[in-house]
Structure formats: C-alpha cells, structure tokens
Protein backbone atom coordinates (compact mmCIF):
# COMPACT_ATOMS: atom_id res chain seq x y z
CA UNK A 1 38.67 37.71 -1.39
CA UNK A 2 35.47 35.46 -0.01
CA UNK A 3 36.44 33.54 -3.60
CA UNK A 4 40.01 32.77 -2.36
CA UNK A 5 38.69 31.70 1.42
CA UNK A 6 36.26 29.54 -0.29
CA UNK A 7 39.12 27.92 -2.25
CA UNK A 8 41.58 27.65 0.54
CA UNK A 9 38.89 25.72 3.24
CA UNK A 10 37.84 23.37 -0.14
CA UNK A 11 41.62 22.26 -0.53
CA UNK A 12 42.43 22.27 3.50
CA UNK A 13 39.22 20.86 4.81
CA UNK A 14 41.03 18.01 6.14
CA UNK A 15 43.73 19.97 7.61
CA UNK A 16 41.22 21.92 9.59
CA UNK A 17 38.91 19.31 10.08
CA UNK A 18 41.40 17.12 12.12
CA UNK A 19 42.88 20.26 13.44
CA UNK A 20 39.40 21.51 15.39
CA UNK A 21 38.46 17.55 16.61
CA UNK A 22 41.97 17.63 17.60
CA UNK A 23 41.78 20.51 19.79
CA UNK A 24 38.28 19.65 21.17
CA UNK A 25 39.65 16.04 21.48
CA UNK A 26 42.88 17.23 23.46
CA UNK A 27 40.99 19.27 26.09
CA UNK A 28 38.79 16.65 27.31
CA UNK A 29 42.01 14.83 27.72
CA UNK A 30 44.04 17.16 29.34
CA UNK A 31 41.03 18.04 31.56
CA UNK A 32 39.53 14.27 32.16
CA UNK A 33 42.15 11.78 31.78
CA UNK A 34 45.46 13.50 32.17
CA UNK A 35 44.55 15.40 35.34
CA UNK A 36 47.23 17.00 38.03
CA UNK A 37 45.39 14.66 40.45
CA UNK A 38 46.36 11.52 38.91
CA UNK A 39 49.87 12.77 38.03
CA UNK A 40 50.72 13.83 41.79
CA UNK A 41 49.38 10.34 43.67
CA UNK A 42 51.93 7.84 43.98
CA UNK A 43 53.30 4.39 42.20
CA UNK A 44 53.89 3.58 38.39
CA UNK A 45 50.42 4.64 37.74
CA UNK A 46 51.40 8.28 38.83
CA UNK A 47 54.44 8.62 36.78
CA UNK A 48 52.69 7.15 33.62
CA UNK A 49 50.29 10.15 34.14
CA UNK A 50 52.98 12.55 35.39
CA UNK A 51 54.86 11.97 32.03
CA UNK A 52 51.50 12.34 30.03
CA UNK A 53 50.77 15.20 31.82
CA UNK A 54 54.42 17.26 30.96
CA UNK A 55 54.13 15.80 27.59
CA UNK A 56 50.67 17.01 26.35
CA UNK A 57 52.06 19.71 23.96
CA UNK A 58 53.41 17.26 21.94
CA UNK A 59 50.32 14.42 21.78
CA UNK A 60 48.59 16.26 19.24
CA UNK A 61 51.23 16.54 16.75
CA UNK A 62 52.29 12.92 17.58
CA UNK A 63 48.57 12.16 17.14
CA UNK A 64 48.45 13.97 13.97
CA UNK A 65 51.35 12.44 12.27
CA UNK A 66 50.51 8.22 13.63
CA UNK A 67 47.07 9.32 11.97
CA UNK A 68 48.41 10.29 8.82
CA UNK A 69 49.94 6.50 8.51
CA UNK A 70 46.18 5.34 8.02
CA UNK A 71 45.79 4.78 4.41
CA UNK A 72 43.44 6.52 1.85
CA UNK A 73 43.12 9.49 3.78
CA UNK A 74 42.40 12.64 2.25
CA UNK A 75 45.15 15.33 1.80
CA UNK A 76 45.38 18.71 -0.03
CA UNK A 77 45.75 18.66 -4.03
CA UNK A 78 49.25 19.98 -3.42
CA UNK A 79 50.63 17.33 -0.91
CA UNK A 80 52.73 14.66 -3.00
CA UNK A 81 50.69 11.08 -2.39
CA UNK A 82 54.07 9.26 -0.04
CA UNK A 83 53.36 7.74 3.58
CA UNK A 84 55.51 10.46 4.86
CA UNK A 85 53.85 13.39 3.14
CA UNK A 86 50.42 12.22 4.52
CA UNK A 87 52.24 11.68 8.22
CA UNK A 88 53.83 15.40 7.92
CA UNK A 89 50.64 17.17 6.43
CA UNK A 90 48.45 15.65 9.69
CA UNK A 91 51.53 16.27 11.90
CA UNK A 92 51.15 20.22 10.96
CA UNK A 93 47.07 19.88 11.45
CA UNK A 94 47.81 18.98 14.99
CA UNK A 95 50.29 21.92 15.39
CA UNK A 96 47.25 23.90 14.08
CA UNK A 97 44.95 22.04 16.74
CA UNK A 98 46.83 23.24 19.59
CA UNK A 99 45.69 27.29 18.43
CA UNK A 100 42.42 25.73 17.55
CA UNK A 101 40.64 25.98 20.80
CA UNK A 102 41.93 28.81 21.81
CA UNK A 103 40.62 30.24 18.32
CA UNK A 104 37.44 28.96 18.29
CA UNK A 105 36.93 29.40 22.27
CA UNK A 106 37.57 33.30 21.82
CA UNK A 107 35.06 33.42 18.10
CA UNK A 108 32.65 31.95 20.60
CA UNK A 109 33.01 34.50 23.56
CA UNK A 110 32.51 37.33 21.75
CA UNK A 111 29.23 35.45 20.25
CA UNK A 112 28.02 35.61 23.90
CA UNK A 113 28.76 32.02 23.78
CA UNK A 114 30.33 30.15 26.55
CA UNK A 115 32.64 26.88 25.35
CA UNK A 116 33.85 24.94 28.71
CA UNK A 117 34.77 21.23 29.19
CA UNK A 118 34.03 19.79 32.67
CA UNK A 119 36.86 19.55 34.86
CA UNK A 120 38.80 21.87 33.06
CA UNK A 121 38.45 24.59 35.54
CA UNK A 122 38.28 22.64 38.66
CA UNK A 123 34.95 21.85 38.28
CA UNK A 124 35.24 18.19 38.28
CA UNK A 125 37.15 15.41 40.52
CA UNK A 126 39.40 15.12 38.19
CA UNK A 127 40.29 11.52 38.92
C-alpha cells in the first residue's frame, strides 16, 4: 500500500504541487485583493472587483488550464504530450486546489496547528 502512494505522488507531483500553491495562492487572493470591501464601493473599479469577487470559484481552474499553455512543463507519464492535454491536466490540478486548503487546513488542526491568512477572517482592512 505505502509502495502504491509512493508511486502515485512520484507520477502526480505536479498535479499536487500546483494544486497546494494554488490553494494557498487563491486564499491570499480572495482574502487580500478580492475583498467584499472593494467589491461593494462604487464606480468601474467596484464592479471589476464585484465580478472577481462572484467569480473566484472558477480562477483557479482558469488559472490552472492558461498555466498549462506554458511550454515544457511537467505532466504525468500517462498524459499524451498535446497543448490541450497539458491545459486540461493543470485545469483538473486547480479543481483539486480548491479542496486543497480545506485539506491541508483540517491535517493541520488536528496537528494542534493553526493555518490562517490575514484578512481572511476580518482581521485585516481588507482594502
């Protein structure tokens, strides 16, 4: 069994490797830059933010699959070597990055360890 976990991280370490900075990356975001505060003020400005804001679900797996595009990146052994393969496979690791925190947040609480971004519970402007 430990055999077969080894062997599945080896193959997917760049899945999960842009999945985790992904989710880390995506809730600094949502907490520093895409804040309710800037969404509710008023002008252009506001509605750039407010669609941001109602849209952040979907930024990672955007994210994921413009990343992909980059050449030379590494895949899986399994995922055919096309432009669109690449953009799908990252695509899917930014689906996985939007469980990641969570994941890894939860690991860490039951360590006795406590994982929090500033602002993300109020505890910053926000602006």
């Amino acid at each position: 069994m430990f055999d077969e976990i080894v062997q599945f991280v080896s193959d997917h370490y760049p899945l999960l490797v842009f999945a985790l900075t992904a989710a880390f990356v995506v809730q600094v975001f949502k907490s520093a830059v895409w804040t309710a505060k800037r969404a509710d003020g008023q002008g252009t400005r506001a509605g750039f933010f407010w669609w941001m804001r109602k849209t952040l679900p979907v930024h990672p797996v955007v994210a994921g699959a413009l990343f992909g595009l980059v050449p030379g990146l590494p895949v899986s052994p399994d995922v055919p070597e096309t432009v669109a393969a690449h953009a799908v496979y990252y695509a899917g690791a930014g689906i996985l990055s939007t469980w990641g925190f969570a994941i890894v947040k939860g690991v860490a609480k039951r360590k006795g360890i406590d994982i929090s971004i500033p602002g993300a519970n109020g505890d910053a402007d926000g602006s």
